[in-house]
PDB file of N, CA and C in Angstrom:
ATOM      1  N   UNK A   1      78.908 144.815  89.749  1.00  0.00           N
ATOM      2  CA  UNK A   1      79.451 144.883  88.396  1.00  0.00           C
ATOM      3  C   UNK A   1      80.072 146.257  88.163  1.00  0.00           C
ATOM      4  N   UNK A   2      81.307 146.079  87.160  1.00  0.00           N
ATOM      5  CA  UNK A   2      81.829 147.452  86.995  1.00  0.00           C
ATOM      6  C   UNK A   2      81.152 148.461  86.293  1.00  0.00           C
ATOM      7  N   UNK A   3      81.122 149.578  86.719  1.00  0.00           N
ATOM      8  CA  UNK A   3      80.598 150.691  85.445  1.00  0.00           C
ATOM      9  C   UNK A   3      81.770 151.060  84.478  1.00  0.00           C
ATOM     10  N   UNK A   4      82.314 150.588  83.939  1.00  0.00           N
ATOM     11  CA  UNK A   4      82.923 151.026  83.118  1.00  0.00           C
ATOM     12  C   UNK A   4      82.676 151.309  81.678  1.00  0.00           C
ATOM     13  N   UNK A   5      83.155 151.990  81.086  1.00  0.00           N
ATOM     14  CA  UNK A   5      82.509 152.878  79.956  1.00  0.00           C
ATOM     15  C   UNK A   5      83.378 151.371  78.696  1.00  0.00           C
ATOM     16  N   UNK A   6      82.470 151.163  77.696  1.00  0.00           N
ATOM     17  CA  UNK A   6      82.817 150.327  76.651  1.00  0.00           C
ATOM     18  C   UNK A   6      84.165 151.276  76.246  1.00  0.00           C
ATOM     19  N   UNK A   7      83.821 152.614  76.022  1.00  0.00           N
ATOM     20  CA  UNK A   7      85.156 153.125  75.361  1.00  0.00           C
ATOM     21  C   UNK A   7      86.743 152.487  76.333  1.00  0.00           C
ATOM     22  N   UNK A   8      86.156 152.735  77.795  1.00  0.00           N
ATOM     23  CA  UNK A   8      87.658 152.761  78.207  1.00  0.00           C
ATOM     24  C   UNK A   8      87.780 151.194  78.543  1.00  0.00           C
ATOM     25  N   UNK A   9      87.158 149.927  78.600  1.00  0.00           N
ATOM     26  CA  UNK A   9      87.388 148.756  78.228  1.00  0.00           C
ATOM     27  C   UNK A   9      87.995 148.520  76.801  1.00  0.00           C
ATOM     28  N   UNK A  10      87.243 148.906  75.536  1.00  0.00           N
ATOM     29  CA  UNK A  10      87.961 148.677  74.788  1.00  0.00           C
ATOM     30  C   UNK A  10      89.452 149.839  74.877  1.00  0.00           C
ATOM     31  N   UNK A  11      89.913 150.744  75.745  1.00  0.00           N
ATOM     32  CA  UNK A  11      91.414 151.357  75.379  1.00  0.00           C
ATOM     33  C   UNK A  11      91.959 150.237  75.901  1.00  0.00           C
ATOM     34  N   UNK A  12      91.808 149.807  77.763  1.00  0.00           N
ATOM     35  CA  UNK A  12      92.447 148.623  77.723  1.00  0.00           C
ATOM     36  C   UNK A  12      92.995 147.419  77.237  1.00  0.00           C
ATOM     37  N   UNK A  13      91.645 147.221  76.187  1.00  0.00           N
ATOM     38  CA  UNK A  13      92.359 145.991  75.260  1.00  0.00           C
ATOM     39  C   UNK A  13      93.099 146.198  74.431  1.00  0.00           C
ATOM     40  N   UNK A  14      93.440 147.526  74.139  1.00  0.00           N
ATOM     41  CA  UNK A  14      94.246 147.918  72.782  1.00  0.00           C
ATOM     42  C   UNK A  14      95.981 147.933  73.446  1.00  0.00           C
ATOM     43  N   UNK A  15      95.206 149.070  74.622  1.00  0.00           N
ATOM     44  CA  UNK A  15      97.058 148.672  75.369  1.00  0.00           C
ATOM     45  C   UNK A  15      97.506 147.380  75.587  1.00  0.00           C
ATOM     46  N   UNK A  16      97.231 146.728  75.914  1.00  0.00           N
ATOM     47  CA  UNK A  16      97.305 145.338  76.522  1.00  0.00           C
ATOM     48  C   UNK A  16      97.832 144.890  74.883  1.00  0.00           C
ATOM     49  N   UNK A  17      96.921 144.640  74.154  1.00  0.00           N
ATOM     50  CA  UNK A  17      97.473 144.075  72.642  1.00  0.00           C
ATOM     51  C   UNK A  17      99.114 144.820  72.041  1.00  0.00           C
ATOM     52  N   UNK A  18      98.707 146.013  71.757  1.00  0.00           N
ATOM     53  CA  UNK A  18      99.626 146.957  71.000  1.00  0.00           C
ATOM     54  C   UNK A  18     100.719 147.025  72.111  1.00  0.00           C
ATOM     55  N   UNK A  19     100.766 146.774  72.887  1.00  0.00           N
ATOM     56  CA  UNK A  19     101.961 147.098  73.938  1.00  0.00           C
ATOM     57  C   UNK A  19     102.891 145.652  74.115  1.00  0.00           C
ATOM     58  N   UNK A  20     101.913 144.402  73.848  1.00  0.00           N
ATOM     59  CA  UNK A  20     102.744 143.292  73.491  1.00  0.00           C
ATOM     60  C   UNK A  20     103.307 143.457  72.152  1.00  0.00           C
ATOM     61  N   UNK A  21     102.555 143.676  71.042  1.00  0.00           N
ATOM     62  CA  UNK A  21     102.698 143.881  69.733  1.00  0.00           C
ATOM     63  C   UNK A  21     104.309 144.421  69.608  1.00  0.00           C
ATOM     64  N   UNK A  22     104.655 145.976  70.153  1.00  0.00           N
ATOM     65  CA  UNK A  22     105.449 146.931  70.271  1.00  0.00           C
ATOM     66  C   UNK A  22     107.021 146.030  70.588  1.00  0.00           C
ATOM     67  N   UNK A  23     106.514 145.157  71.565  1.00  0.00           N
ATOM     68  CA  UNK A  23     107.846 144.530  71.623  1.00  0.00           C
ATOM     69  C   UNK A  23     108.351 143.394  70.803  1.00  0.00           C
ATOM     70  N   UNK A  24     107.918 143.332  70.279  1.00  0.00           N
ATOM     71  CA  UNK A  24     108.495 142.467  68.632  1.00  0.00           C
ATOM     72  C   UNK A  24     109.155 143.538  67.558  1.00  0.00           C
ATOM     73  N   UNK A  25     109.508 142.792  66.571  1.00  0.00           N
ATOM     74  CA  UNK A  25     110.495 143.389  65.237  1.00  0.00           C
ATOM     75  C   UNK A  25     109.391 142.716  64.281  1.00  0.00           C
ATOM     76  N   UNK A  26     107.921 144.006  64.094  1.00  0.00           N
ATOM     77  CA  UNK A  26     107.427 143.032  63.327  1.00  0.00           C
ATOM     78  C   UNK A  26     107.779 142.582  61.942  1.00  0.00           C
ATOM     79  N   UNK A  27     108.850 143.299  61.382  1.00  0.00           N
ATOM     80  CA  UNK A  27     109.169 143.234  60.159  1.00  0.00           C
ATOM     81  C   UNK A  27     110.192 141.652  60.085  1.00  0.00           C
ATOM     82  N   UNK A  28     110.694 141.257  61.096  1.00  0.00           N
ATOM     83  CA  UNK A  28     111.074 139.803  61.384  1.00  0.00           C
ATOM     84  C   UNK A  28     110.297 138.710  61.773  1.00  0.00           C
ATOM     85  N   UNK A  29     109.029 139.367  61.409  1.00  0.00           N
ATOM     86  CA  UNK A  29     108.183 138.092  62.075  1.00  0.00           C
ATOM     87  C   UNK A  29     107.677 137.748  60.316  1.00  0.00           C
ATOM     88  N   UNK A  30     106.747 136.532  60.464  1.00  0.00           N
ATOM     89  CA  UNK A  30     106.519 135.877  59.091  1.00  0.00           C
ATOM     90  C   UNK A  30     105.420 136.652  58.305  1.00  0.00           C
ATOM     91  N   UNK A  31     104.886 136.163  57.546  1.00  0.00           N
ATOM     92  CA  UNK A  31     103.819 137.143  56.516  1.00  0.00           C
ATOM     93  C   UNK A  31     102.650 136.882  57.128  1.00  0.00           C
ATOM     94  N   UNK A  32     102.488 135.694  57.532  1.00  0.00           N
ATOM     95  CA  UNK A  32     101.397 135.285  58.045  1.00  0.00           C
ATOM     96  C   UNK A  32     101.377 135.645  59.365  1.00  0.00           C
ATOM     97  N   UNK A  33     101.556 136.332  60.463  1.00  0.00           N
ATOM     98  CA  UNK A  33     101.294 136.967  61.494  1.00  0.00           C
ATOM     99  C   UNK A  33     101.540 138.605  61.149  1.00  0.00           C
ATOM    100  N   UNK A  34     102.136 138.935  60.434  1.00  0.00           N
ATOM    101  CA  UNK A  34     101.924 140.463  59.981  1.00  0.00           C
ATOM    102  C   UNK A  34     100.682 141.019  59.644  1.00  0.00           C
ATOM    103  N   UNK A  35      99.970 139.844  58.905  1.00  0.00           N
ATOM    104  CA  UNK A  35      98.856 139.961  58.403  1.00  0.00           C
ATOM    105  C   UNK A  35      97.321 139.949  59.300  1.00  0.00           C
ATOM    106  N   UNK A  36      98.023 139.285  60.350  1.00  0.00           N
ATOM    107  CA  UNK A  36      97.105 139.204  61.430  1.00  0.00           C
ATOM    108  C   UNK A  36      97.131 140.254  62.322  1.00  0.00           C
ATOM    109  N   UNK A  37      98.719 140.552  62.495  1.00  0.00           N
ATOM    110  CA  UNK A  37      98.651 141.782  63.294  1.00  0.00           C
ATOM    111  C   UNK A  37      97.588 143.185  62.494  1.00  0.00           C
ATOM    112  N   UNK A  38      97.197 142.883  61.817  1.00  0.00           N
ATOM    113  CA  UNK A  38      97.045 144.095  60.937  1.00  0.00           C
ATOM    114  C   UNK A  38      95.541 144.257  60.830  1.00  0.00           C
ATOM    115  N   UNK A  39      95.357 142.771  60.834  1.00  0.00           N
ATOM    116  CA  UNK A  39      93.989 142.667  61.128  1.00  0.00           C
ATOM    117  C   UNK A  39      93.504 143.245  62.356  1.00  0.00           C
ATOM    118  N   UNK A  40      94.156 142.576  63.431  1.00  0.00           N
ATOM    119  CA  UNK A  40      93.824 142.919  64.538  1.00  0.00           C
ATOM    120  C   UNK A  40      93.937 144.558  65.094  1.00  0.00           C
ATOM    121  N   UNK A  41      95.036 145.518  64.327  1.00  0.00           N
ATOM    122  CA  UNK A  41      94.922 146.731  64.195  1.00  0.00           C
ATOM    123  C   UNK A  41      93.543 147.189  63.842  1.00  0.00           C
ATOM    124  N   UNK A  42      93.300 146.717  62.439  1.00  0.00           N
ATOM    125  CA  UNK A  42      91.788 147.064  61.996  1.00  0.00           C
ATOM    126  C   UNK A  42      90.788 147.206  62.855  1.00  0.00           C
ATOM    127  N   UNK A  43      90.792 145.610  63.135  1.00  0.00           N
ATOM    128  CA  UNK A  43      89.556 145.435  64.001  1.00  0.00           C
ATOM    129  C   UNK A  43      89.585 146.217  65.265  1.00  0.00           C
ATOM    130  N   UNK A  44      90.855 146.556  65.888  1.00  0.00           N
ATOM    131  CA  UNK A  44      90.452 147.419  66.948  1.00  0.00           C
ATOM    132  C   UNK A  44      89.702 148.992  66.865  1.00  0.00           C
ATOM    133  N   UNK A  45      90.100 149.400  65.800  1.00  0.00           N
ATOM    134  CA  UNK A  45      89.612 150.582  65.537  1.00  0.00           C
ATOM    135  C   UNK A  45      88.166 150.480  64.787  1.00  0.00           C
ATOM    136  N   UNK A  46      87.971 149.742  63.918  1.00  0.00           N
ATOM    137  CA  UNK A  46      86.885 149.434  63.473  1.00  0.00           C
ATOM    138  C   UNK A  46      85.632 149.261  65.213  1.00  0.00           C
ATOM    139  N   UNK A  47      86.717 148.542  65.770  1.00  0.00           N
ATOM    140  CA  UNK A  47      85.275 148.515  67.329  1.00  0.00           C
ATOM    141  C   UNK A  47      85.098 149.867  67.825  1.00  0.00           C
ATOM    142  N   UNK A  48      86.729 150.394  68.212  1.00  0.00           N
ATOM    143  CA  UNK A  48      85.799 152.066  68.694  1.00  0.00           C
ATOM    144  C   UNK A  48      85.580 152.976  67.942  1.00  0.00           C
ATOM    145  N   UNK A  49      85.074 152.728  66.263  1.00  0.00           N
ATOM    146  CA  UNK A  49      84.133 153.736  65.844  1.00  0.00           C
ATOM    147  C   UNK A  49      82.940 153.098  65.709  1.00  0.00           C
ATOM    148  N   UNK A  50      82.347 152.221  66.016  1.00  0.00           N
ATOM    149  CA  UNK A  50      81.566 151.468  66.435  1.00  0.00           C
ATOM    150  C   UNK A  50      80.955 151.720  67.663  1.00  0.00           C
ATOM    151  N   UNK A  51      81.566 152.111  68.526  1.00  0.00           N
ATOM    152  CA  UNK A  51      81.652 151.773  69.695  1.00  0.00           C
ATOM    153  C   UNK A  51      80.908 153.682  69.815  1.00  0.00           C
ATOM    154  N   UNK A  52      81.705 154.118  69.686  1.00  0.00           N
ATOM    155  CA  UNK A  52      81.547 155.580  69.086  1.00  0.00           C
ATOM    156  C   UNK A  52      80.258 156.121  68.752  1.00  0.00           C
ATOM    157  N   UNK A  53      80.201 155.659  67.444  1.00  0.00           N
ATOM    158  CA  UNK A  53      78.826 155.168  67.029  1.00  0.00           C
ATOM    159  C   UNK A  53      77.338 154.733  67.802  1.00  0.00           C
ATOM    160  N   UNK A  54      77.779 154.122  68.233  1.00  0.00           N
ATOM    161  CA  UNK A  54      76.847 153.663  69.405  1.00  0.00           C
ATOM    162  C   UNK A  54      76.366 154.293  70.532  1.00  0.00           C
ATOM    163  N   UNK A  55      76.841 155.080  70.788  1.00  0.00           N
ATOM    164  CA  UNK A  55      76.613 155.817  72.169  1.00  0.00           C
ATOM    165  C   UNK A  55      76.646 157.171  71.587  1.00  0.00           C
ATOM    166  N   UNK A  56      76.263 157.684  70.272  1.00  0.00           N
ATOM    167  CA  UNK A  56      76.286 158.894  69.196  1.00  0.00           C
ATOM    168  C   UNK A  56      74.955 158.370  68.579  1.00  0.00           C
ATOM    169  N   UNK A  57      74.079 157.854  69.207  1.00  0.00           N
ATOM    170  CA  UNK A  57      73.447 157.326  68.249  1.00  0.00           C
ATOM    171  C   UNK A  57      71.647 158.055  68.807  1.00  0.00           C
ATOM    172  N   UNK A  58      71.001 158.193  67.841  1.00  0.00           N
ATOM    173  CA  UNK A  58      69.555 158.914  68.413  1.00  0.00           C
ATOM    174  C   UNK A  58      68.965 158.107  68.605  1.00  0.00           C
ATOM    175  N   UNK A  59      68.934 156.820  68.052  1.00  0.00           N
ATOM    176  CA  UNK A  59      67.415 155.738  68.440  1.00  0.00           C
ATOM    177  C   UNK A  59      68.397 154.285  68.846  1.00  0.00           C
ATOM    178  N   UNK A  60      67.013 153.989  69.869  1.00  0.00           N
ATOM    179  CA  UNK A  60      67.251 152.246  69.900  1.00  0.00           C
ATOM    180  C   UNK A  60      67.253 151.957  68.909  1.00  0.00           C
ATOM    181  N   UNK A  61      66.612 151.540  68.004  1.00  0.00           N
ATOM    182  CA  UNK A  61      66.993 150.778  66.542  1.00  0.00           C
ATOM    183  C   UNK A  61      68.050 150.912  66.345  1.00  0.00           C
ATOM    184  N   UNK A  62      68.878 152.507  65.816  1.00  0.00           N
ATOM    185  CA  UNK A  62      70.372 152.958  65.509  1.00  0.00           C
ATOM    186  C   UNK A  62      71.027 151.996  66.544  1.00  0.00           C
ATOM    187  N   UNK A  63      71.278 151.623  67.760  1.00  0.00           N
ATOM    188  CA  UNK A  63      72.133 151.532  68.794  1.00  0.00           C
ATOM    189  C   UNK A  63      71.971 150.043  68.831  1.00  0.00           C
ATOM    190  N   UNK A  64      71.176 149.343  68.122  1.00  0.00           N
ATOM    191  CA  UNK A  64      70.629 148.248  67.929  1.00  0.00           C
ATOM    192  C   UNK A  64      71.206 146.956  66.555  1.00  0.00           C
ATOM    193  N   UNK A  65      71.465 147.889  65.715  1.00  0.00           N
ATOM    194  CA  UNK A  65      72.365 147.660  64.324  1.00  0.00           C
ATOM    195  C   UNK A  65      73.513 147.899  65.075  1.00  0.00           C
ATOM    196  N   UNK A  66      73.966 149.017  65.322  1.00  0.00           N
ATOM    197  CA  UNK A  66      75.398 149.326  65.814  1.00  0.00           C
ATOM    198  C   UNK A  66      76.141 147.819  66.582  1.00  0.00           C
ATOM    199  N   UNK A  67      74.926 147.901  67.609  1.00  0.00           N
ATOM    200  CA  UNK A  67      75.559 146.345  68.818  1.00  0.00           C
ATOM    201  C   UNK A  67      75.650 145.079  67.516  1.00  0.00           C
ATOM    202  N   UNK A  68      74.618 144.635  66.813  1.00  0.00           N
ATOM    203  CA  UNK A  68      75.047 143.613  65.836  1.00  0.00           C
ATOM    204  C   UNK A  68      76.123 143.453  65.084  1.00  0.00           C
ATOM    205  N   UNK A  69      76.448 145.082  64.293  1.00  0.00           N
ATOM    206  CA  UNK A  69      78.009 145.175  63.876  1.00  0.00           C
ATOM    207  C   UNK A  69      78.902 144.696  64.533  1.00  0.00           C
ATOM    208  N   UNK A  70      79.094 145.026  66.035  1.00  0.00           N
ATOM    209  CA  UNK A  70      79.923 145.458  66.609  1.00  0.00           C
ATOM    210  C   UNK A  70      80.302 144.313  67.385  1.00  0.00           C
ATOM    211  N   UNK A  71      78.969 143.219  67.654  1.00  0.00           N
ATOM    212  CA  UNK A  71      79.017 142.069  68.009  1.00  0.00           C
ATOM    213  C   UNK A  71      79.902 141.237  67.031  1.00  0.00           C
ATOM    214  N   UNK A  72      79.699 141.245  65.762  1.00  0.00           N
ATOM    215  CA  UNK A  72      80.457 140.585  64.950  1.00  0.00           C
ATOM    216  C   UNK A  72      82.342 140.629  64.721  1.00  0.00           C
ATOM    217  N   UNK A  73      82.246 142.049  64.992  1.00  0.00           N
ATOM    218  CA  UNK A  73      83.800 143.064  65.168  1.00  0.00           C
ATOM    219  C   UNK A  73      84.299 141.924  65.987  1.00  0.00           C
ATOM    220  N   UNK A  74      83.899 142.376  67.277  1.00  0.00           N
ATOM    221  CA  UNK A  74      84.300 142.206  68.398  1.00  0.00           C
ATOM    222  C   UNK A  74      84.552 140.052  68.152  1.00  0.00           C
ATOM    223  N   UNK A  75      84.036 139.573  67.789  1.00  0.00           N
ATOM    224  CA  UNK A  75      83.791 137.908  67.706  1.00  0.00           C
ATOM    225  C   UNK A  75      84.954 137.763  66.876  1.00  0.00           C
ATOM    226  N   UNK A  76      85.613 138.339  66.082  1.00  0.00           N
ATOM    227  CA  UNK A  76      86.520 138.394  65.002  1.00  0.00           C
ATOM    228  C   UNK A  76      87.516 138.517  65.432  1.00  0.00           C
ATOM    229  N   UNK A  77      87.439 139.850  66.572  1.00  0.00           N
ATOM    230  CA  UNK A  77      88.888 140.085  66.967  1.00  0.00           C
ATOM    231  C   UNK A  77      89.414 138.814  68.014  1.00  0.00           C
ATOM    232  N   UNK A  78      88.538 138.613  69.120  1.00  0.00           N
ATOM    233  CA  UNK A  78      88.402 137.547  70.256  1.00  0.00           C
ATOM    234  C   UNK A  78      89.412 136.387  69.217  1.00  0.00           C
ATOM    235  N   UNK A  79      88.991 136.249  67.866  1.00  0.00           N
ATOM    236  CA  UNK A  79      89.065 135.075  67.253  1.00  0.00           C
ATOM    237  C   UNK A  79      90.583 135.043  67.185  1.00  0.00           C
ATOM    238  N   UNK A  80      91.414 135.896  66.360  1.00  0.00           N
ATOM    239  CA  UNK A  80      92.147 136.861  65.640  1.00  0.00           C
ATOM    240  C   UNK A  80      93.587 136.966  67.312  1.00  0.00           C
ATOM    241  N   UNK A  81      92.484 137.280  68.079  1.00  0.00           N
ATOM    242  CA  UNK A  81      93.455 137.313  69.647  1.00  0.00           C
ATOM    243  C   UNK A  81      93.313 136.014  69.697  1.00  0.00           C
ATOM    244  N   UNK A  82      93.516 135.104  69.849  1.00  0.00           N
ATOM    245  CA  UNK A  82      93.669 134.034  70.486  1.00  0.00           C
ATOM    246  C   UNK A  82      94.249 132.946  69.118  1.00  0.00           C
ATOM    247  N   UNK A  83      94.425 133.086  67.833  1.00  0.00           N
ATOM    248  CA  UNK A  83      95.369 132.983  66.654  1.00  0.00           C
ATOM    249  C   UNK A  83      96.761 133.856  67.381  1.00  0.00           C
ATOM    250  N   UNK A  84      96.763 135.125  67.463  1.00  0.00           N
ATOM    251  CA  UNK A  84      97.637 135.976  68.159  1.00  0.00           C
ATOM    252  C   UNK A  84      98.879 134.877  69.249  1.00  0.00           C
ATOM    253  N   UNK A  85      98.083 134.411  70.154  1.00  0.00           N
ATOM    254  CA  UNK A  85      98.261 134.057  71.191  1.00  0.00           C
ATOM    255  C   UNK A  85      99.225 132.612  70.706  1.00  0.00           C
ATOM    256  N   UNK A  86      99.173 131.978  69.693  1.00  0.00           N
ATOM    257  CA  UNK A  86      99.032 130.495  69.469  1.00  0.00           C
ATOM    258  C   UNK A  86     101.008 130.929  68.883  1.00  0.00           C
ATOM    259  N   UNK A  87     101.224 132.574  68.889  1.00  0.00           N
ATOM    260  CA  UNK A  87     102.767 132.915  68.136  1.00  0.00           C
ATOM    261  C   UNK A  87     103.366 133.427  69.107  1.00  0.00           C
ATOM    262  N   UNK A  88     102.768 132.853  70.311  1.00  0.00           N
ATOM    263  CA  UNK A  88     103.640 133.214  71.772  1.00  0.00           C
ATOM    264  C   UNK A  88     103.895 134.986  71.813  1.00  0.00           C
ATOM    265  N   UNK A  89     103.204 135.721  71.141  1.00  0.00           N
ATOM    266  CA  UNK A  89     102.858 137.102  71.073  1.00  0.00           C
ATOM    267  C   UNK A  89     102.500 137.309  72.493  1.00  0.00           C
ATOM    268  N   UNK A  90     100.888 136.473  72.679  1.00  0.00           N
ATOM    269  CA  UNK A  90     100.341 137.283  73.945  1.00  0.00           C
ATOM    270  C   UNK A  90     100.352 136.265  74.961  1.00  0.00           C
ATOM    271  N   UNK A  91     100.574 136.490  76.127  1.00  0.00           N
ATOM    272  CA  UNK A  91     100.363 134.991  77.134  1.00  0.00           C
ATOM    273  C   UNK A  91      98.949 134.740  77.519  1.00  0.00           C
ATOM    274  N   UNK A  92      99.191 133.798  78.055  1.00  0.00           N
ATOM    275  CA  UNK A  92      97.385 133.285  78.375  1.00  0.00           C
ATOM    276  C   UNK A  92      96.883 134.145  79.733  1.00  0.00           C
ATOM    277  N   UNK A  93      97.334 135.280  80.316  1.00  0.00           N
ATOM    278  CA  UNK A  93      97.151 135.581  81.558  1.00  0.00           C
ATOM    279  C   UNK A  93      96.142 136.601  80.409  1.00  0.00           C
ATOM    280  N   UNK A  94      97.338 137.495  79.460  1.00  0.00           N
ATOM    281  CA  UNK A  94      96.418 138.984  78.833  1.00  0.00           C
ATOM    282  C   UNK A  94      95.463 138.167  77.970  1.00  0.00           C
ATOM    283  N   UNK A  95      95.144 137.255  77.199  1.00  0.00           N
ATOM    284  CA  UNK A  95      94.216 136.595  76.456  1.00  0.00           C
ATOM    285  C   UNK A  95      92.947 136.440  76.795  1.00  0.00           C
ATOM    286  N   UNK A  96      92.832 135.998  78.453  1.00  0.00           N
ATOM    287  CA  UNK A  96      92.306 135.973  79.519  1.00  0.00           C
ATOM    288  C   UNK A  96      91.613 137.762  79.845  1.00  0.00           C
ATOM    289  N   UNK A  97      92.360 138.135  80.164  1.00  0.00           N
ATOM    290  CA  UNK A  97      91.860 139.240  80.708  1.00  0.00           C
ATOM    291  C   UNK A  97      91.250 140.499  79.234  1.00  0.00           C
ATOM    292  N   UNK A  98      92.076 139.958  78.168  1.00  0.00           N
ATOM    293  CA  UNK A  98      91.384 141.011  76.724  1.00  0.00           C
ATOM    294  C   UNK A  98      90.246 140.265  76.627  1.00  0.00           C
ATOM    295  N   UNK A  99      90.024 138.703  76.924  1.00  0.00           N
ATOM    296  CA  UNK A  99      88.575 138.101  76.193  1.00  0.00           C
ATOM    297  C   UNK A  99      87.634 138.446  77.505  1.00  0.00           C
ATOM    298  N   UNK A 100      88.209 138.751  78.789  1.00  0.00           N
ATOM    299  CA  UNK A 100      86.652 139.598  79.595  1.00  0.00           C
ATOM    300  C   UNK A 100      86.476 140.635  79.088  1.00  0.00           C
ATOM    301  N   UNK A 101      87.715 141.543  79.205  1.00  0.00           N
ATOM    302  CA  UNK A 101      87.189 142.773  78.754  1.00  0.00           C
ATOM    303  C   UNK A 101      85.970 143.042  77.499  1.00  0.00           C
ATOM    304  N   UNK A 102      86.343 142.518  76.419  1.00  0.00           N
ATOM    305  CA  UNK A 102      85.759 142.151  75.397  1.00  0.00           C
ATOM    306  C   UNK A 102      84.211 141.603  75.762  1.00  0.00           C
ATOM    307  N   UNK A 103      84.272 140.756  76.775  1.00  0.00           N
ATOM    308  CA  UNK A 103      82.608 139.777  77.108  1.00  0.00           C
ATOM    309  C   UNK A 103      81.952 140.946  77.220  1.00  0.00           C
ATOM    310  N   UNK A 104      82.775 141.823  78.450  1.00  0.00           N
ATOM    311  CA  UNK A 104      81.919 142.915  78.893  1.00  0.00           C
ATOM    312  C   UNK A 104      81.886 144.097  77.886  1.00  0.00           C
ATOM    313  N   UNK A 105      82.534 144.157  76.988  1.00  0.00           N
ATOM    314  CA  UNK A 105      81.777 145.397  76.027  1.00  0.00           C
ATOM    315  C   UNK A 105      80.489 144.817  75.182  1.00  0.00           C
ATOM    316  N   UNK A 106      80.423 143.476  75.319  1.00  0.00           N
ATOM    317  CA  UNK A 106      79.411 142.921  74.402  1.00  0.00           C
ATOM    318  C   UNK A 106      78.782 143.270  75.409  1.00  0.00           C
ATOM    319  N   UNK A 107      78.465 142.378  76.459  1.00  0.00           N
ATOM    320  CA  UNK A 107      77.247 142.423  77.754  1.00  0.00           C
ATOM    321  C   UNK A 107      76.365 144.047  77.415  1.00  0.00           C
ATOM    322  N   UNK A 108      77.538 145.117  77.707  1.00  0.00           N
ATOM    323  CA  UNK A 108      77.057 146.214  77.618  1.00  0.00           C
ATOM    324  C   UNK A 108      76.211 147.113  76.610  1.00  0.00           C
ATOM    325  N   UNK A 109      76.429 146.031  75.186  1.00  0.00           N
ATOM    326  CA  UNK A 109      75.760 146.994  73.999  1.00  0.00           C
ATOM    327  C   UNK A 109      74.326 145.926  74.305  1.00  0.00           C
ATOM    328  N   UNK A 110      74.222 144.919  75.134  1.00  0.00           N
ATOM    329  CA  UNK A 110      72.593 144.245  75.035  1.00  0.00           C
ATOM    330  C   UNK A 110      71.626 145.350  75.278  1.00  0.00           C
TER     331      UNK A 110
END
């Protein structure tokens, strides 16, 4: 299994997202995927101060709430990516590879 650090799994998923994102005119796209994109902005950052959080944290208990937050974040965005996906935004190869990345930042806050 990889050691990879949750932080630099979740940068991957952000490039991977925001770098499809980048090549659109989002101001030509409809209200209803703007809105999602925006979400999905949120939620990414919302995970790595979370994420942040978590590994800043003094107690199991602290690091323990953190993973439940963060579990939920993270279930939202997965959700949110794959709505994403349904506006021919992201293909099913990166959908695929953001929803491991993603498994494995969960795996990692158990």
């Amino acid at each position: 299994m990889n050691n990879i650090s949750p932080q630099r799994l979740l940068k991957n998923v952000e490039d991977i997202i925001l770098g499809e994102i980048k090549t659109i005119d989002i101001y030509q796209t409809p209200t209803s995927e703007q809105r999602l994109i925006t979400r999905i902005k949120n939620e990414l950052i919302d995970s790595r101060l979370y994420i942040r959080d978590y590994e800043t944290s003094d107690t199991r208990l602290a690091q323990q709430d953190i993973a439940g937050k963060l579990q939920l974040i993270l279930n939202q965005l997965l959700k949110n990516i794959l709505r994403l996906s349904e506006y021919n935004i992201l293909s099913a190869v990166d959908v695929a590879q953001v929803s491991a990345q993603l498994g494995q930042i969960m795996d990692n806050m158990l």
